[in-house]
Protein backbone atom coordinates (compact mmCIF):
# COMPACT_ATOMS: atom_id res chain seq x y z
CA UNK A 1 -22.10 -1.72 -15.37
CA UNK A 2 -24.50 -0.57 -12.58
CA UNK A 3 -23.25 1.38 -9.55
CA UNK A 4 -23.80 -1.89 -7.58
CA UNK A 5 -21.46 -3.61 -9.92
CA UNK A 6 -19.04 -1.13 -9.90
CA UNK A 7 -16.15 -1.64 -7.66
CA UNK A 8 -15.17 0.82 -5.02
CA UNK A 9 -13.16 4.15 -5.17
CA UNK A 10 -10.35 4.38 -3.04
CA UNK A 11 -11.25 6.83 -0.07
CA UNK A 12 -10.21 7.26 3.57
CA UNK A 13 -10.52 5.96 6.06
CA UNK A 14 -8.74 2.77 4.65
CA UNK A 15 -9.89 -0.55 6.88
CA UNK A 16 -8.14 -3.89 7.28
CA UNK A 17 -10.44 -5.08 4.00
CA UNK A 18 -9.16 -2.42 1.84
CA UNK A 19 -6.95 -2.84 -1.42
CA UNK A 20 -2.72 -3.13 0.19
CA UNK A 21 -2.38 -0.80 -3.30
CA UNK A 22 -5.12 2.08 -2.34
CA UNK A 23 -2.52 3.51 0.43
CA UNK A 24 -0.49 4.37 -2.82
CA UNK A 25 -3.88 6.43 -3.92
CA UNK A 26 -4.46 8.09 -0.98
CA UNK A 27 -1.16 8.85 0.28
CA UNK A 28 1.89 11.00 -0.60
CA UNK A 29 4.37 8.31 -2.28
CA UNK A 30 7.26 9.80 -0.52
CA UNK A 31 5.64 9.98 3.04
CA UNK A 32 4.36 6.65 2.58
CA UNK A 33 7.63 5.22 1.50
CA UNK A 34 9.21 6.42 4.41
CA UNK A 35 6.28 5.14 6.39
CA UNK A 36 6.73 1.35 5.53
CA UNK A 37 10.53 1.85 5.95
CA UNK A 38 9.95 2.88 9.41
CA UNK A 39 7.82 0.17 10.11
CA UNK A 40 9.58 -2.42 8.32
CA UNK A 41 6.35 -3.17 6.06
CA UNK A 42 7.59 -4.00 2.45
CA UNK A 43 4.05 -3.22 0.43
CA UNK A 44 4.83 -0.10 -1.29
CA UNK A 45 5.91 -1.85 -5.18
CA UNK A 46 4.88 -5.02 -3.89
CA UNK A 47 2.91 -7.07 -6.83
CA UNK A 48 0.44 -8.43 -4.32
CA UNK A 49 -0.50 -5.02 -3.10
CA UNK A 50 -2.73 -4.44 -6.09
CA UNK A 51 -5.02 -7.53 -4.89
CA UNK A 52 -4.35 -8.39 -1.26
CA UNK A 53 -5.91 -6.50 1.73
CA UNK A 54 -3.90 -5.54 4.81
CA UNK A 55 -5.67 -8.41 6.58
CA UNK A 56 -4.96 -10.72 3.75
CA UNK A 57 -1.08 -9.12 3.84
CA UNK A 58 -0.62 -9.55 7.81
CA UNK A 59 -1.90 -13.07 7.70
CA UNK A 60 0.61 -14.24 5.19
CA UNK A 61 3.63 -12.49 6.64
CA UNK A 62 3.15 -13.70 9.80
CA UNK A 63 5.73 -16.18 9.34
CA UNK A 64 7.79 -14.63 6.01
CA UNK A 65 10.65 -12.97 6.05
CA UNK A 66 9.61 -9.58 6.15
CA UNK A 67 7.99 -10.21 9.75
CA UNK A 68 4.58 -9.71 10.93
CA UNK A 69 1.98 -6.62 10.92
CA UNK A 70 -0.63 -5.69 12.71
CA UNK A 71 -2.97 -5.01 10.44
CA UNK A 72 -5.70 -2.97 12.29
CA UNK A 73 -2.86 -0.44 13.73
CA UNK A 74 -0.97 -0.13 10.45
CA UNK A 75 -4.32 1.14 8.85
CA UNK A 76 -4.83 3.53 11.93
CA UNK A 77 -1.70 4.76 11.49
CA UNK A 78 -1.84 4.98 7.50
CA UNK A 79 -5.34 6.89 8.01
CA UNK A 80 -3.30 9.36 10.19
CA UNK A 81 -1.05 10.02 7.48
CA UNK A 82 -3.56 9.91 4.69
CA UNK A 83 -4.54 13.07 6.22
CA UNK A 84 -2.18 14.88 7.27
CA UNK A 85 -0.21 13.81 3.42
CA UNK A 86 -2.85 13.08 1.10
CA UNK A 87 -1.44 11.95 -2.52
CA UNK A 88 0.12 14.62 -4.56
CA UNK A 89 0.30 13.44 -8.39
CA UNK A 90 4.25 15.40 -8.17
CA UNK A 91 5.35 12.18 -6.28
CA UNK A 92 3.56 8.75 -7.69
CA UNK A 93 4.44 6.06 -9.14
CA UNK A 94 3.74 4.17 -11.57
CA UNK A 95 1.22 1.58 -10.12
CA UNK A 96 1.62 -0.70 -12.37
CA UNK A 97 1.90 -4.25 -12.56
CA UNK A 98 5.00 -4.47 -15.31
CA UNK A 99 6.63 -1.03 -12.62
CA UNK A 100 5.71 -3.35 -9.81
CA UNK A 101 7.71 -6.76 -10.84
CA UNK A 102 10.97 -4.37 -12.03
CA UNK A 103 11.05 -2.96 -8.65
CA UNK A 104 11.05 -6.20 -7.16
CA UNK A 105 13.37 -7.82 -9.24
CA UNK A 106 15.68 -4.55 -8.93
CA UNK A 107 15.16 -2.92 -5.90
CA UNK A 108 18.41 -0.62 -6.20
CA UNK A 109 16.62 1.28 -9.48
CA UNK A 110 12.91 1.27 -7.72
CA UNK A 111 12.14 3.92 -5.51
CA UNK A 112 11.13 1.74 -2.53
């Protein structure tokens, strides 16, 4: 695979194209947990995190039950904490998909 094929490592600043999932790589777990609590924003675990954007993520929540986003300020404010908590391997997760779908399908033993 050429470096033109290859896809793209997870960096800051995120944008509203980037990965829902590479906030998990670039931020604490625990500060961004509490993050999306704050803000109501259910994509930490979420299965469609690993291939949805925040743009992609906004548009279909606009009318879900987990409410609307807007996606350009949520990545402003998810730079801002990218920086001032960048990830820490002492508090991930397990990213993946199998972790994902039992945290969803039991959120009282996920961490979310």
């Amino acid at each position: 695979m050429s470096d033109a094929e290859a896809p793209p490592e997870p960096k800051l600043p995120l944008t509203v194209d980037s990965p829902i999932a590479w906030a998990e790589l670039l931020v604490d777990n625990d500060e961004l947990q509490r993050f999306y609590k704050a803000k109501g924003v259910h994509c930490f675990f979420c299965c469609a995190a690993e291939a949805e954007t925040f743009a992609q993520g906004a548009r279909v929540h606009a009318g879900g039950p987990h409410g609307a986003f807007d996606a350009g300020k949520l990545v402003a404010e998810l730079n801002e904490l990218g920086r001032k908590h960048p990830f820490r391997e002492e508090t991930a997760y397990d990213p993946s998909l199998w972790a994902r779908l039992l945290g969803w399908l039991f959120p009282a033993d996920s961490k979310a």
